[in-house]
Protein backbone atom coordinates (compact mmCIF):
# COMPACT_ATOMS: atom_id res chain seq x y z
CA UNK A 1 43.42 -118.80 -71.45
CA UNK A 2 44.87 -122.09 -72.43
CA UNK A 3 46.68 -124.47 -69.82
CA UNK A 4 49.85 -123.40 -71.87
CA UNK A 5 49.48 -120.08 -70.79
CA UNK A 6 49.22 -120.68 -67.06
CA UNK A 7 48.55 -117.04 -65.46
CA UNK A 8 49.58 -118.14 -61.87
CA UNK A 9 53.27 -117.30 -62.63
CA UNK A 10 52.06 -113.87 -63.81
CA UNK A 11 50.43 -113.86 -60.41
CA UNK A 12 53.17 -114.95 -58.72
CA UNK A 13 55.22 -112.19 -60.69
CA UNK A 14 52.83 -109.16 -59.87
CA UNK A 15 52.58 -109.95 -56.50
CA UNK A 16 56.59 -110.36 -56.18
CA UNK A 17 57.08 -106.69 -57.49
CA UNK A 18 54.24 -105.55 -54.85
CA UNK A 19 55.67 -106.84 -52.16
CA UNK A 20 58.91 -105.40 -53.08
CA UNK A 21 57.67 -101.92 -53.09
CA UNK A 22 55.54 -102.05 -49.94
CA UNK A 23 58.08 -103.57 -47.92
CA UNK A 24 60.88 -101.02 -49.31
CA UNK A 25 58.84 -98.40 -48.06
CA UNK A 26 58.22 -99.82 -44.90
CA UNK A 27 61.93 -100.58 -43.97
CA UNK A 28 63.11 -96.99 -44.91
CA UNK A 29 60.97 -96.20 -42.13
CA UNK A 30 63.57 -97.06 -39.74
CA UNK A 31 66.03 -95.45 -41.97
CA UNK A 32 63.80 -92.32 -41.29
CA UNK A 33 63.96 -92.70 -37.52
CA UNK A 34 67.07 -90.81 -36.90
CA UNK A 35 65.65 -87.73 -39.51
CA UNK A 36 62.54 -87.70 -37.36
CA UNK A 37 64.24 -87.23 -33.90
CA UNK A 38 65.76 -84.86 -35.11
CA UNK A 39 62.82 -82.82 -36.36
CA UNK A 40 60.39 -83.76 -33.40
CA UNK A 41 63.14 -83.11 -30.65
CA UNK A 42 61.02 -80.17 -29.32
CA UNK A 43 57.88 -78.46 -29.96
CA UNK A 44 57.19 -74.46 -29.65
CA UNK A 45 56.62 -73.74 -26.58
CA UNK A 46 57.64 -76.65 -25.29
CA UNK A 47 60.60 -76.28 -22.86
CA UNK A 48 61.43 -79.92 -22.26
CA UNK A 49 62.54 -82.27 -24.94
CA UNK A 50 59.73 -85.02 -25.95
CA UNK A 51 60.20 -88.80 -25.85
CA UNK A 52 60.52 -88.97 -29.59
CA UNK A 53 61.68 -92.73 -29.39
CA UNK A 54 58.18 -93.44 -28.22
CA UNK A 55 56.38 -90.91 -30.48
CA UNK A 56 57.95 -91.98 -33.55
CA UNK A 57 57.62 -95.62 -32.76
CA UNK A 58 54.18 -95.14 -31.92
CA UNK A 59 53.43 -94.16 -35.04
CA UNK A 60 54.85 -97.43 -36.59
CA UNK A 61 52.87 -98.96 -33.56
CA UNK A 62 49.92 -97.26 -35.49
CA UNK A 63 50.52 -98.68 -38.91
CA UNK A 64 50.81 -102.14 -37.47
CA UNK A 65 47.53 -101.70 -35.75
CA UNK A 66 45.81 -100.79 -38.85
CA UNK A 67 47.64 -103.28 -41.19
CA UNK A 68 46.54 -106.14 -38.31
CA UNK A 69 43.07 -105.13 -37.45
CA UNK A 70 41.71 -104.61 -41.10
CA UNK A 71 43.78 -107.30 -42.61
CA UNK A 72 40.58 -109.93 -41.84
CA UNK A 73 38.70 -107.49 -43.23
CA UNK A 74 40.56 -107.44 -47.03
CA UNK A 75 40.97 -111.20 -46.89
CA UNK A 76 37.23 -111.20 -46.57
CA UNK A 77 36.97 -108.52 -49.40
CA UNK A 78 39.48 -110.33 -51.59
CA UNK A 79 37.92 -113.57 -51.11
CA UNK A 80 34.51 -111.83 -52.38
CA UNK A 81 35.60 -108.97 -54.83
CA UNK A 82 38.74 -110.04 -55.90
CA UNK A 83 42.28 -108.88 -55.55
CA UNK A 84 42.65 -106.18 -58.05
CA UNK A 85 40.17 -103.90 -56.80
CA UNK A 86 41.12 -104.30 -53.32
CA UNK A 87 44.72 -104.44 -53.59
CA UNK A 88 44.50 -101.16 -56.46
CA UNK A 89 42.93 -99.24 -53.55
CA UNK A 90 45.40 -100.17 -50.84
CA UNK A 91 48.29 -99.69 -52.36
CA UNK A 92 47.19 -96.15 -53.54
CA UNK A 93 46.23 -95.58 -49.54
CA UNK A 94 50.43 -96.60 -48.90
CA UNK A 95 51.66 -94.44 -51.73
CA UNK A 96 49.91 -91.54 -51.11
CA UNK A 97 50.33 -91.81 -47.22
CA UNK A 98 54.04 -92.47 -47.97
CA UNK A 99 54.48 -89.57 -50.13
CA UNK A 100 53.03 -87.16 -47.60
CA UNK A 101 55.36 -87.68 -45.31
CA UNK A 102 57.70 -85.49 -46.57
CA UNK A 103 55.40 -82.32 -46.25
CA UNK A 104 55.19 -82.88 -42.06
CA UNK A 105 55.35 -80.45 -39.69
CA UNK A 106 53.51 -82.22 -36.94
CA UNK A 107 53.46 -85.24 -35.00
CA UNK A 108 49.84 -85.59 -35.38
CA UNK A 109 50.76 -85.99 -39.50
CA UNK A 110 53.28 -88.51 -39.04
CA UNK A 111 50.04 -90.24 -37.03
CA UNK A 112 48.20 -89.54 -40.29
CA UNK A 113 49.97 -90.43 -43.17
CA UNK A 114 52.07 -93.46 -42.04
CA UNK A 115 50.27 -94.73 -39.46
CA UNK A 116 46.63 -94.32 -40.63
CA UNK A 117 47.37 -94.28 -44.37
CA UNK A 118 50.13 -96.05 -44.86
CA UNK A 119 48.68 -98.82 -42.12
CA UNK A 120 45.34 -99.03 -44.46
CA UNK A 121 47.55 -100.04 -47.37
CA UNK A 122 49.04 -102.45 -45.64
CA UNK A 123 46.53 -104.22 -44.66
CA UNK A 124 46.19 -105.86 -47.76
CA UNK A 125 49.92 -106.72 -48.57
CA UNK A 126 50.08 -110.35 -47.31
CA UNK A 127 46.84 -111.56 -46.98
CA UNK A 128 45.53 -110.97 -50.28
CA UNK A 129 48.25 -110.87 -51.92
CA UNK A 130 49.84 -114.84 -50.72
CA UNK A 131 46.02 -116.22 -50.51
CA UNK A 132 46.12 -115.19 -54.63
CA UNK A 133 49.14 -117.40 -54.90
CA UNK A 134 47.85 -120.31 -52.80
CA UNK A 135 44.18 -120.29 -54.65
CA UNK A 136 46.14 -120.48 -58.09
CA UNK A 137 48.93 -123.00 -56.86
CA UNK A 138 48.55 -126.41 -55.65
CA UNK A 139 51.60 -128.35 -55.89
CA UNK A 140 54.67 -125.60 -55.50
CA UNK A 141 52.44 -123.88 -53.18
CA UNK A 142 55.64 -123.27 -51.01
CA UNK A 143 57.89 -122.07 -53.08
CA UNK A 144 55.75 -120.06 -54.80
CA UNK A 145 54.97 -117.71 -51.22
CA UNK A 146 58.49 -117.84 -50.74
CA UNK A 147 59.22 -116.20 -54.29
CA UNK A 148 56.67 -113.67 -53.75
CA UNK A 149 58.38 -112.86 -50.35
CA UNK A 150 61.41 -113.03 -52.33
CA UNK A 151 60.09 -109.41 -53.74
CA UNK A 152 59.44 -108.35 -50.06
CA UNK A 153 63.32 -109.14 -49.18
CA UNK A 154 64.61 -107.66 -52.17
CA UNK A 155 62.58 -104.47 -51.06
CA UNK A 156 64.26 -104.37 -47.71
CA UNK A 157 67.62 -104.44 -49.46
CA UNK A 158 67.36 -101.84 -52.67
CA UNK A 159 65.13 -99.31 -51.21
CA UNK A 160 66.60 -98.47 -47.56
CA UNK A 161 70.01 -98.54 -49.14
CA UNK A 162 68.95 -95.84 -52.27
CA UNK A 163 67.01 -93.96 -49.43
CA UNK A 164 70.29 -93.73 -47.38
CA UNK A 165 72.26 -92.01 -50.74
CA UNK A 166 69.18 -90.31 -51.58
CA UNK A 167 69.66 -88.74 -48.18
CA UNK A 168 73.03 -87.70 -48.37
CA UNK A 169 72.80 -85.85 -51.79
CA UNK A 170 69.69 -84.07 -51.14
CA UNK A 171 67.55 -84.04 -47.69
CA UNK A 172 65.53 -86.60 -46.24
CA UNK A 173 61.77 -84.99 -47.34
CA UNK A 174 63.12 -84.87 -51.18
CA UNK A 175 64.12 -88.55 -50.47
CA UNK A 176 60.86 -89.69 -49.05
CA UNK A 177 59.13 -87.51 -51.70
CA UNK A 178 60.94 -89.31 -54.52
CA UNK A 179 60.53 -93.14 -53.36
CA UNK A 180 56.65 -92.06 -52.36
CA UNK A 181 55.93 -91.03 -55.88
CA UNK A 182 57.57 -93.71 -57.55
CA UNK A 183 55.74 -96.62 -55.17
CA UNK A 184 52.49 -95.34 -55.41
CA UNK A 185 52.72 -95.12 -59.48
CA UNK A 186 54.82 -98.63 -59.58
CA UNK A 187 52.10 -100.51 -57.10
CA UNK A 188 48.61 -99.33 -58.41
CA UNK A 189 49.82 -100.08 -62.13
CA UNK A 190 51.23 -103.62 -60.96
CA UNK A 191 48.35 -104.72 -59.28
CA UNK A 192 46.17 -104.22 -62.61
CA UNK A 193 47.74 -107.95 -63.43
CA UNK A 194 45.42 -109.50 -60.30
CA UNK A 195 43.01 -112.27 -60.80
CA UNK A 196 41.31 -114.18 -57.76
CA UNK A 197 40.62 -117.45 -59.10
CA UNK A 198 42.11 -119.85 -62.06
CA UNK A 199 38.82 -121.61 -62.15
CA UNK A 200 37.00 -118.26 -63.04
CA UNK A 201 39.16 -118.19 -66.74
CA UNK A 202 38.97 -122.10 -66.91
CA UNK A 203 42.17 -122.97 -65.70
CA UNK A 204 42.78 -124.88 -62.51
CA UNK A 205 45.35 -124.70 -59.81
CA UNK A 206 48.83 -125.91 -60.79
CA UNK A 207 48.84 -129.60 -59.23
CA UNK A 208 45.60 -130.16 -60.37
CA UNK A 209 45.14 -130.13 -63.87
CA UNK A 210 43.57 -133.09 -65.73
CA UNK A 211 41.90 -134.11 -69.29
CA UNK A 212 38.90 -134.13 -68.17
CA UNK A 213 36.41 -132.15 -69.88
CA UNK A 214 34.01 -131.63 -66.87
CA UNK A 215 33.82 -128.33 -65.27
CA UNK A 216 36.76 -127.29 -62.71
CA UNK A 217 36.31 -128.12 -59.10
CA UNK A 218 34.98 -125.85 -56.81
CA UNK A 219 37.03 -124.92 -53.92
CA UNK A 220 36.81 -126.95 -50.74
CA UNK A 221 38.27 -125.93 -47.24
CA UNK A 222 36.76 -124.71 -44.07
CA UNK A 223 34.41 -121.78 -43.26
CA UNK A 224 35.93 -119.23 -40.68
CA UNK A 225 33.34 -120.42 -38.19
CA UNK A 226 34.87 -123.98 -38.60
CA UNK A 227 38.39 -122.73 -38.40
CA UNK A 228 37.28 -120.75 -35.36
CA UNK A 229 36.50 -124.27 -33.30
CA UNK A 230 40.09 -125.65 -33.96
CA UNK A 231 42.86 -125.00 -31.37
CA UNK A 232 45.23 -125.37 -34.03
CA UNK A 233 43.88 -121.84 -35.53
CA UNK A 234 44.50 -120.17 -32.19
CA UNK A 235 47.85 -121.80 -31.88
CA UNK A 236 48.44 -120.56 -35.49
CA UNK A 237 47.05 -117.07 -33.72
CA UNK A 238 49.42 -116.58 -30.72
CA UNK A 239 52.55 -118.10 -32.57
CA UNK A 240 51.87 -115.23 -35.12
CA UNK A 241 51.64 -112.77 -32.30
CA UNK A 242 55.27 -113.55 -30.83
CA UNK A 243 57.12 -113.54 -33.98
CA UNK A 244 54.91 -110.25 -35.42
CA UNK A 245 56.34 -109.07 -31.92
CA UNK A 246 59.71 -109.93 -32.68
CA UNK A 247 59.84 -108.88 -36.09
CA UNK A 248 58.07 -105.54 -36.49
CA UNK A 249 60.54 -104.34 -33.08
CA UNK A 250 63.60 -104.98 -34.88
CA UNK A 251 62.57 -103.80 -38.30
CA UNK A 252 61.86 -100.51 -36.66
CA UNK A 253 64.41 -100.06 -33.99
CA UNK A 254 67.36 -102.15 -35.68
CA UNK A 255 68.94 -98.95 -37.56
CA UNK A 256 68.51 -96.79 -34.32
CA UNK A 257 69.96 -99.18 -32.00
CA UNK A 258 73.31 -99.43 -34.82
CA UNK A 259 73.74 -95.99 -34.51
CA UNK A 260 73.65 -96.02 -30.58
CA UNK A 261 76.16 -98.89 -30.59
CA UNK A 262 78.77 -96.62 -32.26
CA UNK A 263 78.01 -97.24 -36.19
CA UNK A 264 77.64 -93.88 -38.28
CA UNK A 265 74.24 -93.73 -40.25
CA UNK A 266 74.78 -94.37 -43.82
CA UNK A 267 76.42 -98.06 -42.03
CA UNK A 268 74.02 -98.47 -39.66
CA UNK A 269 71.10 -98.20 -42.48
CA UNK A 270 72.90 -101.52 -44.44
CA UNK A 271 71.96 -103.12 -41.33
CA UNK A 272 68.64 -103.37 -42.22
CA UNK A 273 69.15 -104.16 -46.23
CA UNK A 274 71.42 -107.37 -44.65
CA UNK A 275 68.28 -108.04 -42.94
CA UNK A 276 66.26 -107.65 -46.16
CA UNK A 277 69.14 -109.37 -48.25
CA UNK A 278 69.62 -112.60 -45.70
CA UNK A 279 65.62 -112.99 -45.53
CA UNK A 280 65.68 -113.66 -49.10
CA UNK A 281 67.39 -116.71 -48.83
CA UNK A 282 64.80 -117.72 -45.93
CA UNK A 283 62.18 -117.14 -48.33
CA UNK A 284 63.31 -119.45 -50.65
CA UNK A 285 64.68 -122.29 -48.45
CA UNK A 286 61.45 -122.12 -46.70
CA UNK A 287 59.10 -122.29 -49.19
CA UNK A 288 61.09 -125.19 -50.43
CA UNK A 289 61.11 -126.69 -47.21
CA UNK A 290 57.58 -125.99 -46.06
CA UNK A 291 56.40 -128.02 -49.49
CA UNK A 292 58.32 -130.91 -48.31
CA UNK A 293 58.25 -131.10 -44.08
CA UNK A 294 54.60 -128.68 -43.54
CA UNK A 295 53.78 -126.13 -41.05
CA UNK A 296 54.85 -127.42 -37.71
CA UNK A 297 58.45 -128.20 -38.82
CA UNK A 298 59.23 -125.27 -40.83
CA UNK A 299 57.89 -123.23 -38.03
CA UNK A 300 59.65 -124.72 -34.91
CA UNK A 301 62.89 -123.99 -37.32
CA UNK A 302 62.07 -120.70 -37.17
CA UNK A 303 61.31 -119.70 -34.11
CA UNK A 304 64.73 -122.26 -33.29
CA UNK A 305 66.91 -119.66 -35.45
CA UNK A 306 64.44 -116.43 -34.16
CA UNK A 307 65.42 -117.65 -30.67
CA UNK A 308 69.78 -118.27 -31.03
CA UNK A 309 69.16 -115.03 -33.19
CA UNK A 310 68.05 -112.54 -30.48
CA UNK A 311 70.37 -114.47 -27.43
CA UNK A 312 73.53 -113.58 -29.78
CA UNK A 313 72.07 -109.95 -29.91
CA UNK A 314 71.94 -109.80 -26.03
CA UNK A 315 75.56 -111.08 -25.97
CA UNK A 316 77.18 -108.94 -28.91
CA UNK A 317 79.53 -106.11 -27.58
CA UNK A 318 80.99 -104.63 -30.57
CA UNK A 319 78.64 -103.30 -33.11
CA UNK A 320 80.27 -104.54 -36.24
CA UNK A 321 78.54 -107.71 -35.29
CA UNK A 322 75.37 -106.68 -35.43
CA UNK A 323 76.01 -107.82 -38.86
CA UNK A 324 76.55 -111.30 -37.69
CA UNK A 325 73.34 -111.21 -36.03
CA UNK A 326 71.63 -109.86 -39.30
CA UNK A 327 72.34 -112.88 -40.80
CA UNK A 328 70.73 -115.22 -38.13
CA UNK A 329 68.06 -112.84 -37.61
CA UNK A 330 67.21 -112.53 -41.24
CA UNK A 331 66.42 -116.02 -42.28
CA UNK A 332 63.81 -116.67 -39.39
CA UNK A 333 62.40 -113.08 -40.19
CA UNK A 334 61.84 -114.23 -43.87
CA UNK A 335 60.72 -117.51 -43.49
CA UNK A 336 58.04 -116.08 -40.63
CA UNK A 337 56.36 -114.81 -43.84
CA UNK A 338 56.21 -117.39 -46.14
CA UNK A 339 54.67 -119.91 -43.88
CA UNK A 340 52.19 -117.87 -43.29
CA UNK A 341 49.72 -118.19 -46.16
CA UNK A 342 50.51 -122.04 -47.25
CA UNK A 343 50.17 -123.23 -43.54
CA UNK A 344 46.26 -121.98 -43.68
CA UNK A 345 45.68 -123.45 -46.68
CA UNK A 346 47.32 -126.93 -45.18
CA UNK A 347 45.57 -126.89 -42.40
CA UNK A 348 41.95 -124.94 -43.02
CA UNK A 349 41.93 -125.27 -47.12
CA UNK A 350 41.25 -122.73 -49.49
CA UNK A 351 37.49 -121.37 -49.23
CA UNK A 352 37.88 -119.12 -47.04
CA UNK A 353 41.80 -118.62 -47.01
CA UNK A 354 41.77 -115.03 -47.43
CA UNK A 355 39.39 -114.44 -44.04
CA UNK A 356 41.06 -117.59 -41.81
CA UNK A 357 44.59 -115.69 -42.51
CA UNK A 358 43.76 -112.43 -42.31
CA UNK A 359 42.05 -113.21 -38.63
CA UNK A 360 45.87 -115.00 -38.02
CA UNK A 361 47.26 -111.38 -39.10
CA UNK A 362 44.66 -109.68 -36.89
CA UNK A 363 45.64 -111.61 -33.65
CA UNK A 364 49.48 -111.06 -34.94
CA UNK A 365 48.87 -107.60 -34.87
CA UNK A 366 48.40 -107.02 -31.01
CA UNK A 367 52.43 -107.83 -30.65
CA UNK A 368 53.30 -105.70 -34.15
CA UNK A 369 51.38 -103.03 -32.46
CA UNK A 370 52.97 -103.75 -28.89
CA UNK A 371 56.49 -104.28 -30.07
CA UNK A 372 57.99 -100.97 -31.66
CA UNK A 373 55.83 -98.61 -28.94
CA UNK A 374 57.22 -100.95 -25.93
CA UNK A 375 60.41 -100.61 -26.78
CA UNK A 376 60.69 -97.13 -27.38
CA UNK A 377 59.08 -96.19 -24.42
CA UNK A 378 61.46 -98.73 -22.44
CA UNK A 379 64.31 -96.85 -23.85
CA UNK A 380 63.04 -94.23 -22.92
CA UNK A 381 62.45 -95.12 -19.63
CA UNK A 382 65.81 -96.65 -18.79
CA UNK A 383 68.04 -95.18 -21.75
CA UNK A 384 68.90 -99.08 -22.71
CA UNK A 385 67.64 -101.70 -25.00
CA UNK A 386 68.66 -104.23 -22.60
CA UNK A 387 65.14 -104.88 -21.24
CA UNK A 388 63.45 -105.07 -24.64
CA UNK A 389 66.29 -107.60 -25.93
CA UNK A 390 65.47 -109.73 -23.09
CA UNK A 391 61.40 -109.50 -23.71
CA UNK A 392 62.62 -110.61 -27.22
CA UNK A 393 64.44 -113.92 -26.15
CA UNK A 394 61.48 -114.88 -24.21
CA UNK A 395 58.74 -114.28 -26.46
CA UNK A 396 60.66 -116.37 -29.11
CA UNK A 397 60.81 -119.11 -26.99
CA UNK A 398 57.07 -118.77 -25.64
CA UNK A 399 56.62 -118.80 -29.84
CA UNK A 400 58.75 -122.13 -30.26
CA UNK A 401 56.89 -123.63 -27.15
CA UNK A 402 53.35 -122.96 -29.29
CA UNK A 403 54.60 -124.59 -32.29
CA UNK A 404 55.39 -127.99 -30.50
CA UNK A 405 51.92 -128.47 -29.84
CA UNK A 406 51.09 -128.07 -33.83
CA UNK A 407 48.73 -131.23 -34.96
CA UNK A 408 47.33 -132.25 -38.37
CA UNK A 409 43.81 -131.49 -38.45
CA UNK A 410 42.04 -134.78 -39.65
CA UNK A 411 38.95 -133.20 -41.40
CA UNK A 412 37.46 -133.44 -45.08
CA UNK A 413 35.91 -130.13 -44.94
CA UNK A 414 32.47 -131.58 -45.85
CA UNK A 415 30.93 -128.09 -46.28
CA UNK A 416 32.49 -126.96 -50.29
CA UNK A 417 32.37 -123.36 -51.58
CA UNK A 418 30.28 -122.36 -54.57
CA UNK A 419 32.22 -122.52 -57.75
């Protein structure tokens, strides 16, 4: 490959249309959750009526818990076999699992195939997918996670919105059936376009090339075991933790909680494409920002907005302005994302980037896991979100509190990778 033919923006590209696909899939989830009550309301033989807010928010609870706990583990894999193969494997584990969700006539397969299957395949999404774009970009690093998020918001958008119609004009299994097939074909064929390193096809990452005609660099950063002695990683950690928290609670219970507040279902679902659509533009301003103010300004800005976000959901009363709050919600919730990968490789470099933020994604995961399963059994409990909105505002502030006590890390890294 020449330098004229730089392959990061194909990266860049791939990954983009990945991200789109996974997170479609994962937001019509909530458009699903309504479909589900209805089919898990009782069980033969059963006389009373299960907690299905629980049960089916468990098993998002369950795909969060897988996508958390084995993302270390495919940053590690990426960072030693590459992206394609690992990436071409999980996002066959999401399609299939996604797929077989419309043939369900259990709880326990709802358990299976989204939260063990589909949870395996995402496990991958972020970490190897953004530590790609930040081994092949230098300057633009940013931007470049944000545009590859872009996909993600784009995803929450098209996809929850076609599986709404899709609903209406045939049945919800035909629906889930359809989009199933047509991610698992779409992902696996897209990720084909994955390379790990530019220095591996004799390019270097953009923001560093040069005339020289000495071999490329090798890449320099710390090991895990170094970014293991820094409180700054565990800061990194437990901010991750609130905001997963935060996030993954809304993206599941958002559509549910519109529907409860008086908005019929095929309204109630745009909720959650505003969400999608509004994150886009935190995707973008972010990664523009984060390239020009770094990590601990771009995320005490978010957790700021995450924070007046959920204390305008406490005080909304009439549920056409959830939409309002989809809009303040949204930008944190996309920005959240594309920090992620560039503020690793700012402070801890890129040698171990895949590992270092897929252990940030693993620590993340106990409040993904938490979030959805809390709050569905608290509703259950009291028949209110009220509680759960309140748990909310506090963990965003606990998140904003973390981030104040962000600090450059003044290290060279003297230990280098092999090239």
């Amino acid at each position: 490959m020449s330098h004229k033919q730089f392959y990061g923006y194909h990266i860049v590209t791939a990954s983009s249309v990945i991200q789109l696909m996974y997170l479609g899939g994962v937001f019509t989830y909530g458009v699903l959750f309504r479909h589900l009550e209805a089919e898990f309301a009782w069980l033969p033989g059963n006389p009373h009526p299960l907690p299905v807010a629980a049960l089916i928010s468990g098993a998002g609870s369950m795909m969060f818990f897988f996508m958390g706990t084995l993302s270390a583990v495919m940053g590690f894999l990426s960072d030693r076999l590459g992206p394609r193969i690992v990436m071409t494997a999980t996002t066959a584990s999401f399609g299939i699992g996604f797929l077989l969700l419309s043939t369900i006539s259990a709880p326990w397969q709802l358990y299976l195939y989204y939260g063990l299957l589909c949870g395996i395949g995402m496990g991958a999404h972020d970490v190897v997918l953004l530590s790609t774009v930040a081994r092949w970009f230098t300057k633009y690093r940013g931007i470049m996670a944000g545009i590859v998020k872009a996909g993600a918001g784009v995803g929450q958008v098209l996809v929850p919105v076609g599986a709404a119609y899709l609903i209406t004009r045939y049945d919800w299994r035909d629906t889930v059936l359809i989009i199933g097939i047509t991610i698992l074909i779409g992902m696996v064929l897209t990720a084909q376009f994955l390379r790990r390193d530019p220095r591996m096809y004799s390019q270097l990452p953009l923001g560093e090339e040069n005339d020289s005609d000495t071999a490329p660099p090798s890449e320099t950063g710390a090991t895990v075991r170094q970014a293991l002695g820094h409180y700054q990683f565990w800061l990194l950690c437990l901010a991750k933790l609130t905001d997963f928290y935060c996030v993954t609670t809304i993206m599941v219970h958002i559509v549910r909680y519109g529907q409860l507040e008086g908005l019929s279902p095929g309204i109630a679902a745009i909720l959650i494409a505003c969400v999608g659509g509004f994150s886009i533009i935190g995707r973008l301003a972010f990664g523009v920002l984060f390239d020009r103010i770094g990590t601990r300004l771009s995320l005490n800005i978010c957790f700021s907005l995450l924070l007046f976000s959920v204390i305008l959901l406490h005080q909304i009363e009439r549920p056409e302005f959830l939409f309002v709050f989809t809009f303040f919600y949204g930008i944190p919730h996309g920005g959240f994302f594309v920090i992620a990968s560039p503020s690793i490789a700012e402070y801890f470099g890129t040698r171990s980037h895949g590992s270092i933020l897929g252990l940030v994604f693993f620590v993340g995961t106990v409040g993904a896991v938490g979030g959805p399963i809390i709050t569905g059994w608290t509703y259950d409990v009291t028949q209110s979100y009220n509680v759960s909105i309140l748990l909310l505002i506090g963990l965003a502030f606990v998140g904003l509190l973390l981030t104040l006590f962000l600090r450059p890390i003044k290290s060279d890294w003297s230990t280098t990778a092999s090239p």
